[in-house]
N, C-alpha and C. Protein backbone atom coordinates (compact mmCIF):
# COMPACT_ATOMS: atom_id res chain seq x y z
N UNK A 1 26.11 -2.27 -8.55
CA UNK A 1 24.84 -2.38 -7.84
C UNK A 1 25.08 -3.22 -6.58
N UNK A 2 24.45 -2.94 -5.29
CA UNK A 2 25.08 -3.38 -4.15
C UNK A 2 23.75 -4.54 -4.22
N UNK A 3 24.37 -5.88 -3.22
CA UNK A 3 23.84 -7.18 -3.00
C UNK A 3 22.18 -6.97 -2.78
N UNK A 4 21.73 -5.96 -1.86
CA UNK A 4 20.45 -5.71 -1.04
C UNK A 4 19.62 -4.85 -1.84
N UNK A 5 19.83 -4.00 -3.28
CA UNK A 5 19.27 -3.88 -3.77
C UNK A 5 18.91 -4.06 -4.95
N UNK A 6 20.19 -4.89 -5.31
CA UNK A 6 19.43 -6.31 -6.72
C UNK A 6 18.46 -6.99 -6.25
N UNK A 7 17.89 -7.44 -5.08
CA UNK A 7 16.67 -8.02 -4.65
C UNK A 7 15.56 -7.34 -4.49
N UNK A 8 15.42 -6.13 -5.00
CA UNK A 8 14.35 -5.42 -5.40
C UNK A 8 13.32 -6.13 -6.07
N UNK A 9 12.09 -6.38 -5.99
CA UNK A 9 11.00 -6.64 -7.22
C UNK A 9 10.80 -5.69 -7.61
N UNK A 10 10.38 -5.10 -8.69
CA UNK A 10 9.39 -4.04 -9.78
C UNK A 10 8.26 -4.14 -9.46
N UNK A 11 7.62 -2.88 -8.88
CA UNK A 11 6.60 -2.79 -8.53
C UNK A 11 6.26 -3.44 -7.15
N UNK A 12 6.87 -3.65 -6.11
CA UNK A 12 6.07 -4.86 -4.54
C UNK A 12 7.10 -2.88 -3.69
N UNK A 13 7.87 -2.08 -4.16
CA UNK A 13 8.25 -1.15 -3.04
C UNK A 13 9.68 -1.60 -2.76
N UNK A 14 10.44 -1.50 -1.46
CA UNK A 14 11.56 -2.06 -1.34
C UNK A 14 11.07 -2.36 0.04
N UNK A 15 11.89 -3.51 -0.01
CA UNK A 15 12.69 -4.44 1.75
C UNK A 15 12.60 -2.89 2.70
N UNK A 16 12.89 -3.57 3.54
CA UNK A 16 13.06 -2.18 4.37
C UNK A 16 15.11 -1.68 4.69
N UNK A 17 15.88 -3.43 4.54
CA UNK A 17 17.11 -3.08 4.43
C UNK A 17 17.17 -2.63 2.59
N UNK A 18 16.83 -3.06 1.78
CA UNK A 18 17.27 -2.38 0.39
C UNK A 18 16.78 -0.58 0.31
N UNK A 19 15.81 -0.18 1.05
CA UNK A 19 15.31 1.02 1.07
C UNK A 19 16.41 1.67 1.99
N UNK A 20 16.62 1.34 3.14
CA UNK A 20 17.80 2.21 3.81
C UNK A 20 19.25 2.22 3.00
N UNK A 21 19.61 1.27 2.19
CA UNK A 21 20.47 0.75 1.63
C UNK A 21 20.13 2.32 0.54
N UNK A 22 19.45 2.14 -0.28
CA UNK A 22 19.01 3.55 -1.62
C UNK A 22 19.72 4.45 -1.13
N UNK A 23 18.89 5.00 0.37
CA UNK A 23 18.80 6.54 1.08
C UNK A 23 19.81 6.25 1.16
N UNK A 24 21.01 5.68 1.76
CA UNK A 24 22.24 5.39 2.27
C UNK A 24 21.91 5.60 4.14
N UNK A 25 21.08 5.32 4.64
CA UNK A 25 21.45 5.32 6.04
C UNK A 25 21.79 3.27 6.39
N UNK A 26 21.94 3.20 7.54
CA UNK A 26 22.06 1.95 7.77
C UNK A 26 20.88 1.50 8.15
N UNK A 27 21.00 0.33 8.39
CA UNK A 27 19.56 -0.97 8.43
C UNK A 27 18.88 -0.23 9.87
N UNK A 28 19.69 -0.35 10.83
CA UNK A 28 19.16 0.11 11.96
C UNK A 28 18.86 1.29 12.67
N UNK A 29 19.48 2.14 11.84
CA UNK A 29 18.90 3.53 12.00
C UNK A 29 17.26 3.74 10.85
N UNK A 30 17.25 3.35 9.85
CA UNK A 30 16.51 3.23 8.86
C UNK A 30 15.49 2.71 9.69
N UNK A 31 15.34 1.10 10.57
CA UNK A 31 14.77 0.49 10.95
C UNK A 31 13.73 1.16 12.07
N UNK A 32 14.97 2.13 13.16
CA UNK A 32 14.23 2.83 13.93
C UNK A 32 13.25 4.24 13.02
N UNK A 33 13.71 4.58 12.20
CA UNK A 33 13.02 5.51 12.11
C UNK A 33 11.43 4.72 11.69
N UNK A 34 11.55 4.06 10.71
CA UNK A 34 10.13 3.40 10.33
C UNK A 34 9.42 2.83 11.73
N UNK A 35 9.99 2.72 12.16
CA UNK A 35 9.33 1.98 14.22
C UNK A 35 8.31 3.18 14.73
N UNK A 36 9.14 4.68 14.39
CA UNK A 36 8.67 5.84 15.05
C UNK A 36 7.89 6.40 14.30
N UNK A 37 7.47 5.85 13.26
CA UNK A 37 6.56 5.98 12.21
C UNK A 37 7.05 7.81 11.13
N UNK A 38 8.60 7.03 10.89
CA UNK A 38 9.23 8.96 10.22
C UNK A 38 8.99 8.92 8.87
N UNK A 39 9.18 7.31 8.56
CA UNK A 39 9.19 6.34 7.49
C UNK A 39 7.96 6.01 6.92
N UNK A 40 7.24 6.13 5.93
CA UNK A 40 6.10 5.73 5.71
C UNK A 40 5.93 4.42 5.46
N UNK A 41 5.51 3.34 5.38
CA UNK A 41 5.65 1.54 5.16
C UNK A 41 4.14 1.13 4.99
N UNK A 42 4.17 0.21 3.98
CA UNK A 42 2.88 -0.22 3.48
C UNK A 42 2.93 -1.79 4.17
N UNK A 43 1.72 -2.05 4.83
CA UNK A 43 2.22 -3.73 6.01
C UNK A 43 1.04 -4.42 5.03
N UNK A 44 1.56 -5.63 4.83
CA UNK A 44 0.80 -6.63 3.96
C UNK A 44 1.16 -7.80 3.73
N UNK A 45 0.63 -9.01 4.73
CA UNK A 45 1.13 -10.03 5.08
C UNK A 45 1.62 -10.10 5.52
N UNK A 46 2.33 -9.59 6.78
CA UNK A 46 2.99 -9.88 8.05
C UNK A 46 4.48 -8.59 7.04
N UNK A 47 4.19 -8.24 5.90
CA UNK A 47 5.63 -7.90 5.59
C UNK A 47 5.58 -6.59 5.66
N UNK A 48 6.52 -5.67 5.02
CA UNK A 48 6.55 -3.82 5.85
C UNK A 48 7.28 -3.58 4.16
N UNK A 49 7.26 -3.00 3.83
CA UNK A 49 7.67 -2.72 2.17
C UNK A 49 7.57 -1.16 2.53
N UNK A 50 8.41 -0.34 1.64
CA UNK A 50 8.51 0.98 1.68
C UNK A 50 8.51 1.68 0.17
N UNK A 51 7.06 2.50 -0.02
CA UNK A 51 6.75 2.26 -1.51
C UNK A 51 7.81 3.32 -2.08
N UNK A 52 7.97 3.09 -3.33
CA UNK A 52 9.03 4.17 -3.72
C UNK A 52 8.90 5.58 -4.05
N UNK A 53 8.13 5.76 -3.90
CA UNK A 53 7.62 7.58 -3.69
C UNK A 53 7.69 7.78 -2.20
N UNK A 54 8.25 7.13 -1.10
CA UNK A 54 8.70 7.27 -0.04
C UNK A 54 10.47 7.38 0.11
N UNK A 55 10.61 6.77 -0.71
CA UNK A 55 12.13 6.38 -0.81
C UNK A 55 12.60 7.22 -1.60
N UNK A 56 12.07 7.78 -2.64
CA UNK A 56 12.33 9.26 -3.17
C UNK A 56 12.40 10.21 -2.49
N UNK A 57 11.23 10.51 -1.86
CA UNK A 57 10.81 11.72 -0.77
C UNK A 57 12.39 11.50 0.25
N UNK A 58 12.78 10.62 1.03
CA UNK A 58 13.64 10.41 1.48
C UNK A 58 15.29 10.57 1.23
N UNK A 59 15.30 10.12 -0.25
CA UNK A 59 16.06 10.39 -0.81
C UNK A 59 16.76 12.15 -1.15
N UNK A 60 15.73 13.18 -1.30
CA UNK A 60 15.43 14.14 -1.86
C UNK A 60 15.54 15.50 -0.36
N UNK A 61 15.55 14.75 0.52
CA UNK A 61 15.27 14.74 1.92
C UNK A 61 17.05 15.20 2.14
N UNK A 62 17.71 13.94 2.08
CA UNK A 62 18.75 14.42 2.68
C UNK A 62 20.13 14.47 2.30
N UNK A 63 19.24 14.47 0.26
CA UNK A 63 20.61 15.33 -0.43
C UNK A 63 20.52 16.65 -0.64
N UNK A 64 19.33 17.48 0.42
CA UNK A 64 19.38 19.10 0.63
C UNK A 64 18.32 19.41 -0.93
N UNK A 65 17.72 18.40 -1.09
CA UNK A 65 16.83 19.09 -2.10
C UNK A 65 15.92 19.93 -1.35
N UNK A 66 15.61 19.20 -0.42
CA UNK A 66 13.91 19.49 0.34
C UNK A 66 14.27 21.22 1.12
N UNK A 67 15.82 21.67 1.08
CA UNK A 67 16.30 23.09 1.99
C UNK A 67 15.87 23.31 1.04
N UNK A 68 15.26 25.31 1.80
CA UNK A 68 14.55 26.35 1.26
C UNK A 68 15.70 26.63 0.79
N UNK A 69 15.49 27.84 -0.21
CA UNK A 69 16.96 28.85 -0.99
C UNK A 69 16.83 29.94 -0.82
């Protein structure tokens, strides 16, 4: 299990680096996409959390689940 996503809570969504970390893109590509709003992010208290039915969808996204057949 990598460093950034043992700091997960259960149930608060993920960081926005432990969520790019899941998908496997990097912090700053991850980062821009949530900027351009590609990323869906829940803001609450100054913080940006990415709920995990986003991070699925994402996930699902671009291991070619989401291609037609």
């Amino acid at each position: 299990m990598s460093e950034v996503t043992s700091k997960r809570r259960s149930g608060a969504g993920y960081s926005i680096p432990a969520a790019a970390a899941e998908v496997g893109a990097s912090y700053k590509t991850f980062l821009a996409a949530v900027d351009r709003g590609h990323v869906r992010v829940v803001e609450f208290g100054g913080l940006r959390r990415v709920p995990a039915a986003e991070v699925a969808r994402l996930k699902a996204l671009f291991s070619g689940a989401g291609e037609a057949a």
